[in-house]
C-alpha atoms as a PDB file:
ATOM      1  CA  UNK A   1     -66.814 -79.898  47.035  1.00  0.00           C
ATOM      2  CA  UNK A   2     -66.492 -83.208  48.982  1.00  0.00           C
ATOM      3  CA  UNK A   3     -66.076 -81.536  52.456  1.00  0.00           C
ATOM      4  CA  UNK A   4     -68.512 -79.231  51.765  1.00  0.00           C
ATOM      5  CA  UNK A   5     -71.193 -81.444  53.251  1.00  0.00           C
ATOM      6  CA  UNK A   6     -69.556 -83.077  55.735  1.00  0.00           C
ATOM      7  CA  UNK A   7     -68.196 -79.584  57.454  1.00  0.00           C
ATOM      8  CA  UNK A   8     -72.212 -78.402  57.418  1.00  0.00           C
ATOM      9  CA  UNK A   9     -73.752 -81.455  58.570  1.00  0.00           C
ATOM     10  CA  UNK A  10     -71.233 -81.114  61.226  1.00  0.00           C
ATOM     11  CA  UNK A  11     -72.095 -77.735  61.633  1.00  0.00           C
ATOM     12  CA  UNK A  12     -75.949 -77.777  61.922  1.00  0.00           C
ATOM     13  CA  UNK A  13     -75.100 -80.160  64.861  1.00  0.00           C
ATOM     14  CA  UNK A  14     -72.857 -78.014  66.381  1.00  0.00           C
ATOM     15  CA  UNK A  15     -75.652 -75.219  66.588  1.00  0.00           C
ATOM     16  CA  UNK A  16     -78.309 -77.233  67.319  1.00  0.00           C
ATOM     17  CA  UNK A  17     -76.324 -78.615  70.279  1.00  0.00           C
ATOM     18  CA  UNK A  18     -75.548 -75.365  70.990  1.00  0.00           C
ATOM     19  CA  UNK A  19     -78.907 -73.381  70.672  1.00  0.00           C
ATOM     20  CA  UNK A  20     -81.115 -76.934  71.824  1.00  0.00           C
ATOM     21  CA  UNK A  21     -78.915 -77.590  75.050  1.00  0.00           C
ATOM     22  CA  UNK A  22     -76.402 -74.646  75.270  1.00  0.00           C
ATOM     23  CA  UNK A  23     -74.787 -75.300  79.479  1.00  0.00           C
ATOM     24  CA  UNK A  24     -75.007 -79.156  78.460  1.00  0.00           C
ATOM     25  CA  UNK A  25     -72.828 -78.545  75.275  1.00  0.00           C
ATOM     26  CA  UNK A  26     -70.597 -75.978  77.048  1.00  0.00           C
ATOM     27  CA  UNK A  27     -70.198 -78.147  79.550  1.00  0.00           C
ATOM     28  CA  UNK A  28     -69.087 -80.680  77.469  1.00  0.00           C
ATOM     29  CA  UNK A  29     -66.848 -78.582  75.236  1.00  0.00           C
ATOM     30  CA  UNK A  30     -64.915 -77.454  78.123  1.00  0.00           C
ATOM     31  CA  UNK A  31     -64.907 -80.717  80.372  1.00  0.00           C
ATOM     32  CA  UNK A  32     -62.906 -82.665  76.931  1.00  0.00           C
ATOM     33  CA  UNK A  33     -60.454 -79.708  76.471  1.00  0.00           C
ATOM     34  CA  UNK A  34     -59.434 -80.049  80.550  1.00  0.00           C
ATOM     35  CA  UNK A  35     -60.601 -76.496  81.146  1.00  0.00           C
ATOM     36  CA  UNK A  36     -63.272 -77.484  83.906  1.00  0.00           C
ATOM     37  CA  UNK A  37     -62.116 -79.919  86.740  1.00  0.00           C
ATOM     38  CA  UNK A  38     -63.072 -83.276  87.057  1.00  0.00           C
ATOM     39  CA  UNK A  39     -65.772 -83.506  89.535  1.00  0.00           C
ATOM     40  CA  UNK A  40     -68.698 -86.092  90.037  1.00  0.00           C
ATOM     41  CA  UNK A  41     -71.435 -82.526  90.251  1.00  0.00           C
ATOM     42  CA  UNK A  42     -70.122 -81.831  86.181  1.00  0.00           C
ATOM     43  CA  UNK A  43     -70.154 -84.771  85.036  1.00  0.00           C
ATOM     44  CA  UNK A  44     -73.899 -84.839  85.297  1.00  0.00           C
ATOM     45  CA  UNK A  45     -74.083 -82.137  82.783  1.00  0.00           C
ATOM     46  CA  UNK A  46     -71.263 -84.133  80.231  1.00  0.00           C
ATOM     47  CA  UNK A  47     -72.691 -85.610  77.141  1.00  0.00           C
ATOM     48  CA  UNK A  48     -70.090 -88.012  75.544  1.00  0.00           C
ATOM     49  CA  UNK A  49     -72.781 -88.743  72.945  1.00  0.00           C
ATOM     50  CA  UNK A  50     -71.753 -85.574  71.469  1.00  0.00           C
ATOM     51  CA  UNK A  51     -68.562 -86.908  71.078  1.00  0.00           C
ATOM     52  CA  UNK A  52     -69.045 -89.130  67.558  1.00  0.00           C
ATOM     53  CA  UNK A  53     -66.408 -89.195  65.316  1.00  0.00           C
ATOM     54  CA  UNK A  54     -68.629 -87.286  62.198  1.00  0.00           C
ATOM     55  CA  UNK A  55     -68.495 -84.355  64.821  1.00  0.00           C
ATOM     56  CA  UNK A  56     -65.222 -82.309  63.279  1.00  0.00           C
ATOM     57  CA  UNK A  57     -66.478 -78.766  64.552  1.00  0.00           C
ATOM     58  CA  UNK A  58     -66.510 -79.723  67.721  1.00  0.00           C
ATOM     59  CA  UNK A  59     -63.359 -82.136  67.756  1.00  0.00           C
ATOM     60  CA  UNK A  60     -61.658 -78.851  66.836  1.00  0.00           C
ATOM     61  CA  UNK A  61     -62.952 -76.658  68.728  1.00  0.00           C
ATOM     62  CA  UNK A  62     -61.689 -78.681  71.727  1.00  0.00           C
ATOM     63  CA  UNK A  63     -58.526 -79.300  70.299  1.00  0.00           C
ATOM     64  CA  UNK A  64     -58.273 -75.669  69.556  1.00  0.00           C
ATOM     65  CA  UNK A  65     -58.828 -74.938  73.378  1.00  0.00           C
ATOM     66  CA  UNK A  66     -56.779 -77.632  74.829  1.00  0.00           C
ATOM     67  CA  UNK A  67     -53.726 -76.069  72.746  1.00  0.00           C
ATOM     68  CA  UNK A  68     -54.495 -72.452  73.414  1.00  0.00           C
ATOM     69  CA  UNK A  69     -55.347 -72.909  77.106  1.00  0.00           C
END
């Protein structure tokens, strides 16, 4: 029951990135798993903010990518 809230707060600001801001967050998600190049033009669109450590969705979903990929 303890993660329970923790998973959906991280969650609802996954989606709201998402839905709010959705190249900004893609960006971002695929800049931190090394699937886009590093190049001065995307890293305009990079948001490290996003990056705060209550974020676990979206510290595994880059994980996830930067195994798989």
């Amino acid at each position: 029951m303890s993660l329970m809230p923790l998973l959906f707060r991280s969650l609802v600001r996954l989606v709201s990135s998402l839905v709010g801001r959705p190249a900004t967050s893609v960006t971002t998600i695929l800049y931190y798993s090394d699937l886009l190049p590093r190049n001065t033009n995307l890293e305009r669109l990079v948001r490290p903010d996003m990056l705060d450590r209550e974020n676990y969705l979206l510290h595994f979903l880059i994980n996830l990518l930067r195994c798989f990929w």
